[in-house]
Protein backbone atom coordinates (compact mmCIF):
# COMPACT_ATOMS: atom_id res chain seq x y z
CA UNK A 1 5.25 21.12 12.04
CA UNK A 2 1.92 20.01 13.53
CA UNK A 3 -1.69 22.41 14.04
CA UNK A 4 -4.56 20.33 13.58
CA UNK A 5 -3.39 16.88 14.32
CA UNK A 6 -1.29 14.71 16.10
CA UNK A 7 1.21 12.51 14.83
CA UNK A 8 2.15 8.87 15.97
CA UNK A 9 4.44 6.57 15.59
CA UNK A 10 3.94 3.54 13.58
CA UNK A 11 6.11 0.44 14.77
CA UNK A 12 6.45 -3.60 13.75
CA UNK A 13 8.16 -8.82 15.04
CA UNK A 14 6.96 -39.85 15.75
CA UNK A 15 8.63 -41.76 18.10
CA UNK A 16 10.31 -44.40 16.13
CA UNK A 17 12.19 -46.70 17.90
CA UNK A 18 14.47 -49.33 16.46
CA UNK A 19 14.00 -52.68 17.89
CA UNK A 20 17.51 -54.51 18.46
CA UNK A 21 17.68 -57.97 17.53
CA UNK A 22 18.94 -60.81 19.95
CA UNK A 23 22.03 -61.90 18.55
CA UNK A 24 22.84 -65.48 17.79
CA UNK A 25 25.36 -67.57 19.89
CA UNK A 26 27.30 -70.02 18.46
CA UNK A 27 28.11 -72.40 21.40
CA UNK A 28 30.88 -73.69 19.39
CA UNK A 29 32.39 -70.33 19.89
CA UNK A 30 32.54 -70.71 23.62
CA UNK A 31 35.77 -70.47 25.09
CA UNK A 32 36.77 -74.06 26.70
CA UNK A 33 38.25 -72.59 29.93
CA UNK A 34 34.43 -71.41 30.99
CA UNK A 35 32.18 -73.93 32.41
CA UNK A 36 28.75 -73.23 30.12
CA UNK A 37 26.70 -71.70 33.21
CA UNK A 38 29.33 -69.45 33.40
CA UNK A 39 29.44 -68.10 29.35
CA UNK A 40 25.51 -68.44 29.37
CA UNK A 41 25.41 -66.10 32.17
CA UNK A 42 27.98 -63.78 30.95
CA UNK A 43 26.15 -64.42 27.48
CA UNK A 44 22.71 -63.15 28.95
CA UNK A 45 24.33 -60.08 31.09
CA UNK A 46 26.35 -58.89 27.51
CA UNK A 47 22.58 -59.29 25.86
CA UNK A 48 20.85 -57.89 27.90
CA UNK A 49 22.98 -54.61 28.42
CA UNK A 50 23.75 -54.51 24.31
CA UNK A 51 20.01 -54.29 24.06
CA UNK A 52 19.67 -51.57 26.95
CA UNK A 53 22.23 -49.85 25.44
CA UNK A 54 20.26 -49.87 21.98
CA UNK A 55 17.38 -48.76 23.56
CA UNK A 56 18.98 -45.61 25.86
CA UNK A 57 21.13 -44.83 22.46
CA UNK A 58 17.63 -44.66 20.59
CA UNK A 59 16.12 -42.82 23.38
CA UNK A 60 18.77 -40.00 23.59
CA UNK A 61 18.52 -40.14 19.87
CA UNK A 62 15.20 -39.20 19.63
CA UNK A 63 15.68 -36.99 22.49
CA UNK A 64 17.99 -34.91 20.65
CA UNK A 65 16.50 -34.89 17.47
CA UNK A 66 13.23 -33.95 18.64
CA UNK A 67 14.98 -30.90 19.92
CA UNK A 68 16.56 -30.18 16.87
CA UNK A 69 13.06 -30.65 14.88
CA UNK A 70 11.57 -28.36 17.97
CA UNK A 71 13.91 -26.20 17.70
CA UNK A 72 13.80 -25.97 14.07
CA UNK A 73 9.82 -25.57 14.67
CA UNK A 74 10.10 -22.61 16.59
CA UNK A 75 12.56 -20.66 14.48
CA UNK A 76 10.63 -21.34 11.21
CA UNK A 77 7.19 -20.52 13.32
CA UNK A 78 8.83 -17.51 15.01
CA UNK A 79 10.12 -16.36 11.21
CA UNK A 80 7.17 -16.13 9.88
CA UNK A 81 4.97 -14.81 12.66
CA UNK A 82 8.23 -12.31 12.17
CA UNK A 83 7.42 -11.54 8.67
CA UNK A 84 3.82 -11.55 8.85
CA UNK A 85 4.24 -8.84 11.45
CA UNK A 86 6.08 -6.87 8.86
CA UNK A 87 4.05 -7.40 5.93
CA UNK A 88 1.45 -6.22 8.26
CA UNK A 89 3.02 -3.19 9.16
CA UNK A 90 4.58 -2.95 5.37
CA UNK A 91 1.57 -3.68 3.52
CA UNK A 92 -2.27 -3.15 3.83
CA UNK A 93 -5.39 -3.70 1.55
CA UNK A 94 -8.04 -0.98 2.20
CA UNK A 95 -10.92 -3.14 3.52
CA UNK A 96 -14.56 -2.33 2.67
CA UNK A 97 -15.46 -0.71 5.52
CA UNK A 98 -12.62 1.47 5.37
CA UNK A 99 -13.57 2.23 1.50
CA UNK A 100 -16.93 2.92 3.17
CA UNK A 101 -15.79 5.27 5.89
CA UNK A 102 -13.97 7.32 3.52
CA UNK A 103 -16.80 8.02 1.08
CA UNK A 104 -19.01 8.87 4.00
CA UNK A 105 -17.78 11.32 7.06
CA UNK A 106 -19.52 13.55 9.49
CA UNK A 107 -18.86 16.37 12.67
CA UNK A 108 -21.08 18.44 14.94
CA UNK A 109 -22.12 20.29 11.93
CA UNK A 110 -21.79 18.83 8.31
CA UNK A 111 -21.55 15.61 6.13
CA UNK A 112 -19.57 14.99 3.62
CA UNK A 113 -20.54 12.30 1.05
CA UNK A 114 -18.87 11.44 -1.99
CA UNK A 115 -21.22 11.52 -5.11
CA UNK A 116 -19.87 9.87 -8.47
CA UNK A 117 -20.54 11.32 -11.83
CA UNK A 118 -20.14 8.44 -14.58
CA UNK A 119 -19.61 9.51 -18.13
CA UNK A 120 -17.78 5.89 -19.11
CA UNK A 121 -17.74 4.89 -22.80
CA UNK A 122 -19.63 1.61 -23.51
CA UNK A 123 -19.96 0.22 -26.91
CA UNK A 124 -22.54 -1.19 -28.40
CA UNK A 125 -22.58 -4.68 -26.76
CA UNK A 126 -22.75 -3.01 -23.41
CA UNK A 127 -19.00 -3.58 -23.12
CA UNK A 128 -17.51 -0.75 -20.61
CA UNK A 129 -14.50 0.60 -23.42
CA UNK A 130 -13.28 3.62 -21.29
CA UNK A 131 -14.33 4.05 -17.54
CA UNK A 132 -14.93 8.30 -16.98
CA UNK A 133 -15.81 9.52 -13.79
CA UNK A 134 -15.42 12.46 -11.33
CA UNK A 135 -16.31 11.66 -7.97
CA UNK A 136 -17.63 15.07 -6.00
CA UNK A 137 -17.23 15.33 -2.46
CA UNK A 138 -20.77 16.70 -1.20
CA UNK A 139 -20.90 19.10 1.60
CA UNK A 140 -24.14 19.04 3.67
CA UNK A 141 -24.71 21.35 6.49
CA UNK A 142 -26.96 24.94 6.38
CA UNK A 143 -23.65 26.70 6.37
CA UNK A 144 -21.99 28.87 4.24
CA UNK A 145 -18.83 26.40 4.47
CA UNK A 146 -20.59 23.74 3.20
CA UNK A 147 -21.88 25.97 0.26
CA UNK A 148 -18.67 27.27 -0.98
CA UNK A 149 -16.70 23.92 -0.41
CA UNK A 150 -18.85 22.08 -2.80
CA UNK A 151 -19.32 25.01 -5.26
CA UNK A 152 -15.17 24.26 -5.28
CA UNK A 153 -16.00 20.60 -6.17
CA UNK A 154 -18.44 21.55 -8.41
CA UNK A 155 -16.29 23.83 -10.80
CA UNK A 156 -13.84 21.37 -10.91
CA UNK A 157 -15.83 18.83 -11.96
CA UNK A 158 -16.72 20.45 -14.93
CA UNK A 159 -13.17 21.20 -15.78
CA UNK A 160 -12.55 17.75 -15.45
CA UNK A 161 -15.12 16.20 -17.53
CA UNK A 162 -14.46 19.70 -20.39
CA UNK A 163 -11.43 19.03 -19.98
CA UNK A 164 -10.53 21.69 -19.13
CA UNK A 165 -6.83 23.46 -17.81
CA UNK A 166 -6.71 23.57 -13.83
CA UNK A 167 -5.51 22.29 -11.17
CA UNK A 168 -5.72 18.58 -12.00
CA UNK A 169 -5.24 18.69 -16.13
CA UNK A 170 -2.82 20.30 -17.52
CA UNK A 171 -2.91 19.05 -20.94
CA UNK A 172 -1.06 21.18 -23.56
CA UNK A 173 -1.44 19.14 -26.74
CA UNK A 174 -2.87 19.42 -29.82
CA UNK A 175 -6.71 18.56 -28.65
CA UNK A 176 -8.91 21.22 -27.56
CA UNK A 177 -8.55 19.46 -24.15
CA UNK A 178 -7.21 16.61 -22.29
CA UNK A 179 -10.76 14.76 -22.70
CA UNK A 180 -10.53 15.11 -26.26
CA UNK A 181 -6.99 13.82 -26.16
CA UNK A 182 -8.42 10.51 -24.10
CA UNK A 183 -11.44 10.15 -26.44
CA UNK A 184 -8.93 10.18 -29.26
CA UNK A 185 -6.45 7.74 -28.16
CA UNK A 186 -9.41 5.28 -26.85
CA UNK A 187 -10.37 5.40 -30.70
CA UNK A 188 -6.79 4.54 -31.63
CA UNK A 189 -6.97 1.74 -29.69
CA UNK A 190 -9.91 -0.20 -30.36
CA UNK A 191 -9.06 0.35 -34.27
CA UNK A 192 -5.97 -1.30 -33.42
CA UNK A 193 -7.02 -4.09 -31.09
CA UNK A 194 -10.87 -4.16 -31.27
CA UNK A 195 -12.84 -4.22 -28.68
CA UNK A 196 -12.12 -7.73 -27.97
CA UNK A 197 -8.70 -7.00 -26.62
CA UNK A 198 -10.62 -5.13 -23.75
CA UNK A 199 -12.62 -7.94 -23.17
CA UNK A 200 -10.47 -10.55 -22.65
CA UNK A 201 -7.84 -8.68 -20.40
CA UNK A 202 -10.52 -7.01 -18.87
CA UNK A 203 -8.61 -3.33 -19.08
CA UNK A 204 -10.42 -0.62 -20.15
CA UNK A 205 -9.07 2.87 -20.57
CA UNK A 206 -9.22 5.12 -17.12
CA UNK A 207 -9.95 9.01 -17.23
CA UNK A 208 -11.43 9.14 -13.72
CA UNK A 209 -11.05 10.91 -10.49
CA UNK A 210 -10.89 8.85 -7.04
CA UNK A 211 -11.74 10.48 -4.04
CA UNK A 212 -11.11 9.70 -0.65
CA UNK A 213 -12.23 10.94 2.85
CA UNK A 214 -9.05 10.73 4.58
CA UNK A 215 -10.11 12.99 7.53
CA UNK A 216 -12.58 15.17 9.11
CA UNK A 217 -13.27 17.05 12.34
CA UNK A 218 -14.79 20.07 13.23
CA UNK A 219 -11.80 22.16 12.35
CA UNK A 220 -10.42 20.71 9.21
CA UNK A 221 -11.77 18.16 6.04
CA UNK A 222 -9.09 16.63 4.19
CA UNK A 223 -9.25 14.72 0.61
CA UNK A 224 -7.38 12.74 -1.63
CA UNK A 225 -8.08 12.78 -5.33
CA UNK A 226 -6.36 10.18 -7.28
CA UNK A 227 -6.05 10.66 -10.96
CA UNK A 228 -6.00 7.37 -12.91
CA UNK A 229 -5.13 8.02 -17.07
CA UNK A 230 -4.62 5.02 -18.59
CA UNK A 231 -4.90 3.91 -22.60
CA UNK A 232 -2.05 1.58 -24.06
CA UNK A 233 -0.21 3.35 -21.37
CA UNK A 234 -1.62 4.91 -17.87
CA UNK A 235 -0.50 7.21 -15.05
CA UNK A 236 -1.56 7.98 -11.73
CA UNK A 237 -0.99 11.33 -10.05
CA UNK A 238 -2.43 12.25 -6.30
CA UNK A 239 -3.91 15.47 -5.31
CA UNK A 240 -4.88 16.80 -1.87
CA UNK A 241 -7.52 19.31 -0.68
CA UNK A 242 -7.59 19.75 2.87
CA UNK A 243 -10.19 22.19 3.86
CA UNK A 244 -10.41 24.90 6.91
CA UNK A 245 -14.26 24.20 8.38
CA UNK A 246 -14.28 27.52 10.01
CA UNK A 247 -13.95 29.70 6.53
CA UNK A 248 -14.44 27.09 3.86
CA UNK A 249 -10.68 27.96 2.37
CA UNK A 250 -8.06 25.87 1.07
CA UNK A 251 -4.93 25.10 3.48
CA UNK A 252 -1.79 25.54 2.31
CA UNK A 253 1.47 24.23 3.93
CA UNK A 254 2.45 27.07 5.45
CA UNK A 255 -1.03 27.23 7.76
CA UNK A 256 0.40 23.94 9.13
CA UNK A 257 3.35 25.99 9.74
CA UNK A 258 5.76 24.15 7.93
CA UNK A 259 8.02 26.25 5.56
CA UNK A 260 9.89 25.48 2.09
CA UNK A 261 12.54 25.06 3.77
CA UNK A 262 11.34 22.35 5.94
CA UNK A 263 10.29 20.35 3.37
CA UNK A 264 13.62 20.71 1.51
CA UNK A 265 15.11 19.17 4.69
CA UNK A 266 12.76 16.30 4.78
CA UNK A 267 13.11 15.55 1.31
CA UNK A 268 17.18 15.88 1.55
CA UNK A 269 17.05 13.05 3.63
CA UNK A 270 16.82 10.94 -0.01
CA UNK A 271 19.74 11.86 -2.44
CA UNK A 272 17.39 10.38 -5.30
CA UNK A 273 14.99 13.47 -4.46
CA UNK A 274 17.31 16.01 -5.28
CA UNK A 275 14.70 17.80 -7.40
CA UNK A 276 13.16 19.60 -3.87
CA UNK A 277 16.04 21.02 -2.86
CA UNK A 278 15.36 24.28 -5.17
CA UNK A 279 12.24 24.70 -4.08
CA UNK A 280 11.33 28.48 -4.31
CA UNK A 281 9.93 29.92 -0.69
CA UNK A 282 6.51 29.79 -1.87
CA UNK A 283 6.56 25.98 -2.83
CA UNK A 284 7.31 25.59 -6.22
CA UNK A 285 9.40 22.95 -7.84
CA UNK A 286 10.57 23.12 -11.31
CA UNK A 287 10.98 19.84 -12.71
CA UNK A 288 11.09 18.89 -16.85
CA UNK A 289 11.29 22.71 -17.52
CA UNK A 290 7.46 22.82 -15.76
CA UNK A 291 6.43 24.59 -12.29
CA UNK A 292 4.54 22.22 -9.75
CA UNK A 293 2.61 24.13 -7.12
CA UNK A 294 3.58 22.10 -3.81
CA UNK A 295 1.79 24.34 -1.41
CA UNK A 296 -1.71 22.39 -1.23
CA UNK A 297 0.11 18.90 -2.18
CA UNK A 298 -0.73 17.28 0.98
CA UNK A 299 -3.59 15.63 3.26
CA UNK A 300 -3.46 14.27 6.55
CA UNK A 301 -5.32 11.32 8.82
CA UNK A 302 -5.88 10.88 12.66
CA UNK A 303 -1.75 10.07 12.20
CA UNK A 304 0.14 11.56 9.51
CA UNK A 305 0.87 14.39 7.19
CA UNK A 306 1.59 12.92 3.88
CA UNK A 307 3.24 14.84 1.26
CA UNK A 308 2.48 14.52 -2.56
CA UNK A 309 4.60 14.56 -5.57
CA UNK A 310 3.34 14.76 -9.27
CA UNK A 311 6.70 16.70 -10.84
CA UNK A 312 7.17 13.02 -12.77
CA UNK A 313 10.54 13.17 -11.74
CA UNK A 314 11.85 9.92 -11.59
CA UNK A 315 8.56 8.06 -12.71
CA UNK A 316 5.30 8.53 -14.93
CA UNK A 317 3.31 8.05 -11.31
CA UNK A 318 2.82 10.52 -8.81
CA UNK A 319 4.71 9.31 -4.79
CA UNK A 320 3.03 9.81 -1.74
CA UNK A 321 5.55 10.43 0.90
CA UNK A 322 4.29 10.11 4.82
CA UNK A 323 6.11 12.21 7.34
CA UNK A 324 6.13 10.68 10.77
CA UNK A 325 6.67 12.86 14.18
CA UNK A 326 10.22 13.06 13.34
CA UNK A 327 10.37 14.29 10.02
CA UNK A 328 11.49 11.13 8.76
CA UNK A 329 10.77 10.30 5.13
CA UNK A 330 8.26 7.20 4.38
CA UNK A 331 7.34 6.42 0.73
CA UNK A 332 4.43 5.13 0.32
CA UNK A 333 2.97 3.30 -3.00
CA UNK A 334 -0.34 2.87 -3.75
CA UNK A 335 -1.71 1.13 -6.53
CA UNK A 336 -6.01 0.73 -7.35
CA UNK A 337 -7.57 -2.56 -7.36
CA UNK A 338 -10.47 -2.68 -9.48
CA UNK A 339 -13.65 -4.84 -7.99
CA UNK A 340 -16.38 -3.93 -10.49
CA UNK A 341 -16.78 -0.59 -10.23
CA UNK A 342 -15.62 0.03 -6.89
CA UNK A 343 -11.69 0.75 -6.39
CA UNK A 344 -9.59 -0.15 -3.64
CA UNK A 345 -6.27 1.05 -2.70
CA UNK A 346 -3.17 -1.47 -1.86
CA UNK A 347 -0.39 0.14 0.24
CA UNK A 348 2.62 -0.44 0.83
CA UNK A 349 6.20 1.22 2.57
CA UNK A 350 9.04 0.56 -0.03
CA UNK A 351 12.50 0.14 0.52
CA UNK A 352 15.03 2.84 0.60
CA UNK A 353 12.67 5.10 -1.08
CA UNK A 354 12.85 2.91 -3.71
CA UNK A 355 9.24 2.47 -6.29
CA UNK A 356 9.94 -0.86 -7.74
């Protein structure tokens, strides 16, 4: 199930002591038989081993409860060094110089840089209403390759900001197109709340693409797109482009030799996806009486092939599911963390397969 990359494993793991009082002897107490040197010696051994006593019973006390407290120490300590290790392996933030590295990537040959187009609505307080972007991956190189793979980004980003019907719109309203539909519901909303509402909970609307360098070597370039759509309500939907550097064409799962049918038996592996498993032999699922394509929905990295699903199933968002060197079924949920203008993406495995 593997051509252009390899596929690993990922795995996660005061001393207080009471003093003891001398206790009073009543000498009228003593018992007449006893001459007094006697009882007063008797006295003094009885004192002095109640007090040793005291102090060995204190010692082992605080013997044994500093062992308990140690011990206790060391489980709590080892628990969460335990699920630290798992959040780490279960969660991850994508740092800057990771958000760096994947708007920048190079080979032998070409670059790839990721150019942003900004079209965002601001009103006329120079409050940001609606953010609108595309961001175009840039092929660099005196190649052919590099000419027709941007010329690919190119079209489509003037499909996405016409609005246009392709392969990441597919807006069959009553608009003209699925920008006009945005434009029309931003409208809706600031009539409704004013602009004010946008300021103070700092949300406004999302028509944007989100690309992402997720790999690149001199034999393939692969990309993920994230679609963010967001008014009183949002979405997000993933899409993959993962480039052959030798022609400049679009690979499709079956040039990673992995069939329909091998996808229907990863995907069987979850009950709750029982939407793949009449998936026609060239990839398509039919889901909500519509067709989804599934035979460019993927990317990889220097790890893992990850599989994406926007058939809206189960949930408005689109599920990225990672496929590790057995096959097995990992989803994955990302979900965009706005710093200014600059996104970044917070992973994490869920349980069971489970979203929320």
């Amino acid at each position: 199930m593997k051509k252009h990359y390899t596929v690993l494993m990922l795995v996660t793991l005061l001393i207080t002591l009471s003093a003891c009082g001398r206790p009073d002897v009543d000498k009228n107490d003593a018992v007449p038989e006893l001459p007094v040197e006697t009882e007063a010696a008797e006295e003094q051994v009885y004192i002095e081993d109640s007090i040793e006593d005291s102090i060995e019973d204190s010692i082992e006390d605080f013997i044994e409860d500093s062992q308990e407290d140690s011990i206790q120490d060391a489980e709590s300590s080892s628990e969460a060094e335990s699920e630290e290790e798992i959040k780490e392996e279960t969660e991850w933030l994508e740092t800057d110089e990771q958000w760096r590295g994947r708007r920048t990537r190079s080979n032998s040959e070409l670059e790839v840089t990721i150019e942003r187009t900004d079209r965002s609505l601001v009103n006329e307080d120079g409050v940001t209403i609606a953010i609108i972007y595309y961001d175009r991956p840039v092929v660099s190189g005196d190649t052919a390759v590099a000419e027709k793979i941007t010329e690919f980004f190119e079209e489509e980003e003037q499909n996405w900001f016409t609005g246009k019907k392709g392969r990441l719109l597919d807006y069959s309203g009553d608009c003209d197109s699925a920008l006009e539909f945005f434009l029309e519901l931003v409208g809706e909303m600031r009539a409704m709340f004013g602009d004010e509402h946008i300021v103070e909970y700092e949300c406004p609307c999302l028509y944007n693409i989100e690309s992402r360098i997720m790999y690149m070597d001199d034999d393939i370039l692969s990309i993920l797109q994230i679609k963010e759509f967001r008014t009183q309500r949002g979405s997000t939907n993933y899409y993959g482009c993962t480039f052959d550097l030798h022609t400049g064409e679009l690979l499709k799962l079956k040039d990673l030799d992995i069939s329909a049918d091998d996808i229907k038996n990863i995907f069987s592996q979850d009950e709750y996806l029982d939407h793949f498993s009449e998936m026609s032999e060239d990839y398509i699922v039919v889901a909500h009486e519509e067709e989804y394509d599934m035979s460019g929905q993927f990317y990889v990295d220097e790890k893992y092939l990850y599989l994406l699903d926007n058939t809206e199933k189960k949930y408005n968002d689109g599920i990225i599911y990672r496929i590790d060197e057995a096959g097995e079924l990992v989803t994955l949920r990302y979900v965009v963390e706005r710093e200014g203008n600059k996104n970044r993406i917070l992973t994490w495995i869920t349980k069971d397969g489970a979203l929320w």
